[in-house]
Protein backbone atom coordinates (compact mmCIF):
# COMPACT_ATOMS: atom_id res chain seq x y z
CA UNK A 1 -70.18 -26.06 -51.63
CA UNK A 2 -71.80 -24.37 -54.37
CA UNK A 3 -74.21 -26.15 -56.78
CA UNK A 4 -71.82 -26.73 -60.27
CA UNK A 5 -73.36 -25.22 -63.52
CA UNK A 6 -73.70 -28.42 -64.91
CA UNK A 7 -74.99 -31.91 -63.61
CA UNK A 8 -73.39 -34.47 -65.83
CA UNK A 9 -69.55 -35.10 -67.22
CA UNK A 10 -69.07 -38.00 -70.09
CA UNK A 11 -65.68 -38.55 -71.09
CA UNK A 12 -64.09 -40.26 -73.82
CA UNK A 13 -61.75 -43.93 -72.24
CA UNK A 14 -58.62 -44.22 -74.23
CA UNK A 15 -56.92 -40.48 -74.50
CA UNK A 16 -58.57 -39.23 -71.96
CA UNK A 17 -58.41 -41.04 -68.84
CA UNK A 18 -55.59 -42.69 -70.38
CA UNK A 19 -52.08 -41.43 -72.02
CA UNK A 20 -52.69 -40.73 -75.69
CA UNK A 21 -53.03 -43.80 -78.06
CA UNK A 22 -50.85 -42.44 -80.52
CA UNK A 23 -47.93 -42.75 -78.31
CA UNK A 24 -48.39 -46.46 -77.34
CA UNK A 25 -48.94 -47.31 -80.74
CA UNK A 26 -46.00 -45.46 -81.79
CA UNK A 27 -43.89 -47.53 -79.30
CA UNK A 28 -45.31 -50.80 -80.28
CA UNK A 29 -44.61 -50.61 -83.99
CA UNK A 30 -40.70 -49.65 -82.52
CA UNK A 31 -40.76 -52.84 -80.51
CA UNK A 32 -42.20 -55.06 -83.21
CA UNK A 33 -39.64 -53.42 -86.50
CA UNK A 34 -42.42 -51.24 -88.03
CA UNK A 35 -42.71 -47.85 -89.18
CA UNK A 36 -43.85 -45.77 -86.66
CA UNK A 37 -47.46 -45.19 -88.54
CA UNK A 38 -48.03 -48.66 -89.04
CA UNK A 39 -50.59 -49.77 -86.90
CA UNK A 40 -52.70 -46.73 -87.17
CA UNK A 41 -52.42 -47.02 -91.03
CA UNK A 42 -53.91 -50.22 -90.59
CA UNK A 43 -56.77 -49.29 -88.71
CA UNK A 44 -57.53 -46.14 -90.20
CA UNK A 45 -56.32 -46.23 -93.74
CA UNK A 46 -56.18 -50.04 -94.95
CA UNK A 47 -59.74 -51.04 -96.39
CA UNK A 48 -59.26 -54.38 -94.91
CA UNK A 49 -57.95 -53.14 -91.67
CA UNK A 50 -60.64 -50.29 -90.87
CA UNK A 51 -63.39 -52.53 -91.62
CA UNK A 52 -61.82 -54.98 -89.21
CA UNK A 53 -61.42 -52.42 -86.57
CA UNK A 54 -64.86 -50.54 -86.98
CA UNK A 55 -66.35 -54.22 -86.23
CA UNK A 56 -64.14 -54.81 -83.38
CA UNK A 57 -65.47 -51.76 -82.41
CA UNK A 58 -69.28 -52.50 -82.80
CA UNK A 59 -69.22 -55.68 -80.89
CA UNK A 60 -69.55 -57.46 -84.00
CA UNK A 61 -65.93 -60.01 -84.06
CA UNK A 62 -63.61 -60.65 -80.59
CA UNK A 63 -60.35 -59.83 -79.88
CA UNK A 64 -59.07 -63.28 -81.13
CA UNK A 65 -60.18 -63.01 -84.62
CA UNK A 66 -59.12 -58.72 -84.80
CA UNK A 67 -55.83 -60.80 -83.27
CA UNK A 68 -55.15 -62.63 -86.47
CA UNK A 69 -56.65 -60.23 -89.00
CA UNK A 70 -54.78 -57.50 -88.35
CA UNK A 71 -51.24 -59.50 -87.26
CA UNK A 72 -51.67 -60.32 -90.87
CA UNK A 73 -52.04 -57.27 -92.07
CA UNK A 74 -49.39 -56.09 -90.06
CA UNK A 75 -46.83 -59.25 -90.65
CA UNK A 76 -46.55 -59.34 -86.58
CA UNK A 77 -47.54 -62.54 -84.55
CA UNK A 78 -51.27 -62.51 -83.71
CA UNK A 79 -50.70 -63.46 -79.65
CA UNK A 80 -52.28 -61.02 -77.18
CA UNK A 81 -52.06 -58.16 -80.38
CA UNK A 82 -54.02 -55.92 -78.53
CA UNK A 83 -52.57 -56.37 -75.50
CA UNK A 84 -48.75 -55.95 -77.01
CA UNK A 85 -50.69 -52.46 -79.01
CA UNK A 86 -51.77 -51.14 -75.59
CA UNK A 87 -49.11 -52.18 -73.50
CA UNK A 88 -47.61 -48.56 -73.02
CA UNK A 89 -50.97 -47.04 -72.39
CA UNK A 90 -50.72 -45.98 -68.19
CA UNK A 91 -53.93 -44.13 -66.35
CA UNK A 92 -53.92 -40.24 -66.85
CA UNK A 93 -53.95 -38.91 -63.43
CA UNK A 94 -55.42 -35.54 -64.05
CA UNK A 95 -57.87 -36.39 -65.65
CA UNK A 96 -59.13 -39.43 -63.77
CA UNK A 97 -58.60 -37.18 -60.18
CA UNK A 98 -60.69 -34.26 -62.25
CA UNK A 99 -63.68 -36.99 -62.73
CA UNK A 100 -63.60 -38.19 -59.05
CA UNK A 101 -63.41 -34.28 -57.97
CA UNK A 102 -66.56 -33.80 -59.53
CA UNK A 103 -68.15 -36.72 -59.02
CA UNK A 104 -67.31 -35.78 -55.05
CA UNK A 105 -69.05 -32.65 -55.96
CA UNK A 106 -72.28 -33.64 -56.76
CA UNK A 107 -71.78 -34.15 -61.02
CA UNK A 108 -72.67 -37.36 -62.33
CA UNK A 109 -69.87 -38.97 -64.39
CA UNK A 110 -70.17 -41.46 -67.54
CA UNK A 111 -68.06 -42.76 -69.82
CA UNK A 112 -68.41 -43.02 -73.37
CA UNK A 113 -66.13 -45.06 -74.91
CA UNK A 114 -65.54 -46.88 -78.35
CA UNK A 115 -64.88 -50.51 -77.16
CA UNK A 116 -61.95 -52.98 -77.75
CA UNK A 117 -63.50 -55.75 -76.13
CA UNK A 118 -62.87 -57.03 -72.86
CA UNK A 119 -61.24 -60.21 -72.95
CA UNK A 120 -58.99 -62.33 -73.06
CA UNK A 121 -57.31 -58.74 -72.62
CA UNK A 122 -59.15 -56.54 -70.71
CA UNK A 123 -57.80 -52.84 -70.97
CA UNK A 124 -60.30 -51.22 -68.70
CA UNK A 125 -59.05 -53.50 -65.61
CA UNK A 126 -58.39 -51.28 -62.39
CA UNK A 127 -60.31 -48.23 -63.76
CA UNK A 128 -62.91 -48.71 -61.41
CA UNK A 129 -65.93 -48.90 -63.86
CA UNK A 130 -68.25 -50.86 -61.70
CA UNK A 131 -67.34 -48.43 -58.54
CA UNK A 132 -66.10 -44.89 -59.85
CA UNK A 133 -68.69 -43.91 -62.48
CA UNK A 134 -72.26 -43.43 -62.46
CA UNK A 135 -72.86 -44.98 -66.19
CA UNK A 136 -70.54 -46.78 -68.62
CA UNK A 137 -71.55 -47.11 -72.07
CA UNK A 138 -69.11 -48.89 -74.49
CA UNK A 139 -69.98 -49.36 -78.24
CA UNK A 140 -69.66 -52.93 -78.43
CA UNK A 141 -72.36 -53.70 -75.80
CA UNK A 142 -74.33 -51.35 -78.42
CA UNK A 143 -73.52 -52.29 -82.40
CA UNK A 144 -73.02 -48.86 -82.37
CA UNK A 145 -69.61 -46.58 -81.91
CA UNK A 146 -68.69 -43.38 -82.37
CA UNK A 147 -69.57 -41.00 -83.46
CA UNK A 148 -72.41 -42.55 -85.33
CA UNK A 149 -75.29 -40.71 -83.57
CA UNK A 150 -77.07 -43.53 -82.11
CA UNK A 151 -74.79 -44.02 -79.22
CA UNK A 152 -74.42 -40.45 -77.86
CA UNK A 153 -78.69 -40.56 -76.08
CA UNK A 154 -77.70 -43.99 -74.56
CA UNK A 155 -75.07 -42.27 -72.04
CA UNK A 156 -77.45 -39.63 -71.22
CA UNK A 157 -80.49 -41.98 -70.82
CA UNK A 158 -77.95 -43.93 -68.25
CA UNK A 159 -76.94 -40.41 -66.21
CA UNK A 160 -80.69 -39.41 -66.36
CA UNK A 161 -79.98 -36.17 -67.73
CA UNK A 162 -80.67 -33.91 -70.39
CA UNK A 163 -78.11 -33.55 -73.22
CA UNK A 164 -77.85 -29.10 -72.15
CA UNK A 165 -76.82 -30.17 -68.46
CA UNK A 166 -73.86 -32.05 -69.57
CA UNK A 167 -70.23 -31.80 -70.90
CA UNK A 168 -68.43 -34.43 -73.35
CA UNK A 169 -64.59 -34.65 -73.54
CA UNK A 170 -63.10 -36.70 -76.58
CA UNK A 171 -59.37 -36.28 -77.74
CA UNK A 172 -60.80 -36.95 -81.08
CA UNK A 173 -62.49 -34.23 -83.42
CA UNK A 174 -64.96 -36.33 -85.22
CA UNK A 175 -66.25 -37.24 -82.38
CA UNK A 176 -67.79 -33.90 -81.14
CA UNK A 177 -70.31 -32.90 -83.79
CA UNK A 178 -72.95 -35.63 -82.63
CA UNK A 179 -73.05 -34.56 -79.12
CA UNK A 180 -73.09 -30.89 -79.84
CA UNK A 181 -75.96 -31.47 -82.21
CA UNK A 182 -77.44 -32.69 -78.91
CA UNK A 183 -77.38 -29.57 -76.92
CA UNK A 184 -74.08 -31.23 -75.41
CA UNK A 185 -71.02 -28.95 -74.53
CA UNK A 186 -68.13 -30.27 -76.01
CA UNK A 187 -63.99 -29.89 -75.47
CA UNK A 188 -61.26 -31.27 -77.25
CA UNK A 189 -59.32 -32.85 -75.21
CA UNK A 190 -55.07 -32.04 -76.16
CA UNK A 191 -53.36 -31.77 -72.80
CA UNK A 192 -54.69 -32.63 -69.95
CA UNK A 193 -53.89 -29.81 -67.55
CA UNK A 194 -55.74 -27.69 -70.31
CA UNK A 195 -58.75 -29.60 -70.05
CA UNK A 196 -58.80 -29.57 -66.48
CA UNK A 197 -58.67 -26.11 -66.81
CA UNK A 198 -61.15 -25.89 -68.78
CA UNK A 199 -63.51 -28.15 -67.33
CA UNK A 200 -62.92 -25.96 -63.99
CA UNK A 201 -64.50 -23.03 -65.84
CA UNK A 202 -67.53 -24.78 -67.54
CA UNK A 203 -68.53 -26.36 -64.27
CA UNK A 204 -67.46 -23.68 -61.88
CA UNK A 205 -65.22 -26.12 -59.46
CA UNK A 206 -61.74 -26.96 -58.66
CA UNK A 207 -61.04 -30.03 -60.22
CA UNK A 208 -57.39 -30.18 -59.16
């Protein structure tokens, strides 16, 4: 088997090795009565919300409290929130059989991830992070998340790799420009079969 043209793949959790966020979302703001932009107004737009979420994010409040924050916000009951958000969101199975194909073929594989915490509701169960991946780095382990700099050397400290021998996938823009400034090769990640296809040509292997 040849030798691929790069030695280390770090992908992006929720978008990428899952269905897109934006859809589950979408379809829990339908279940619950909301406008279809609701929740992502909330975390995104709403001062209160955002700030809620970005800490969330760091590490910095659990699940339980982002629970009842944001319910309120919302006008929703608080239960298992983030479990009810991400109830729709299913494995992506191009993408996760494109990571073990080149793991299989000598690349190491990491994920990067912006975290949502891991319990009570635990949405990285049966993704194999302890088993499938050579490192895992999630932001609220860190105080850090994307794409604040900080975070983006941590994941190639873990692969033992420099930042020119590796790839990053995120399905979100803003979070390319740290890990190109890197020496990182970046793609966008849309559609999946597109990314496969063009992971296939940056690494030189059949990922399919």
């Amino acid at each position: 088997m040849p030798q691929p043209l790069r030695q280390g793949l770090v992908l992006d959790f929720g978008g990428v090795l899952t269905t897109p966020i934006a859809e589950c979302t979408r379809a829990f703001c339908l279940r619950e009565g909301l406008a279809p932009d609701a929740f992502l107004k909330v975390i995104s737009v709403d001062p209160e919300g955002s700030a809620i979420y970005a800490r969330l994010e760091r590490g910095e409040v659990g699940q339980t409290e982002w629970n009842e924050r944001t319910a309120a916000l919302l006008g929703v009951d608080s239960h298992n929130l983030i479990g009810r958000v991400l109830a729709d969101l299913k494995p992506e199975p191009l993408m996760l059989a494109a990571a073990q194909s080149a793991r299989r073929a000598g690349v190491k594989v990491g994920i990067l991830s912006n975290s949502l915490g891991s319990g009570p509701y635990d949405p990285y169960q049966g993704y194999g992070f302890d088993t499938l991946y050579d490192a895992v780095v999630l932001s609220g382990e860190l105080g850090i998340r994307k794409p604040e700099p900080g975070i983006y050397p941590v994941v190639l400290k873990r692969l033992r790799l420099p930042a020119e021998s590796c790839v990053f996938v995120d399905d979100s823009a803003r979070n390319l420009p740290p890990a190109q400034d890197l020496g990182m090769t970046t793609v966008l990640d849309g559609d999946p079969a597109e990314t496969v296809k063009r992971l296939e040509e940056i690494f030189g292997l059949p990922l399919r």
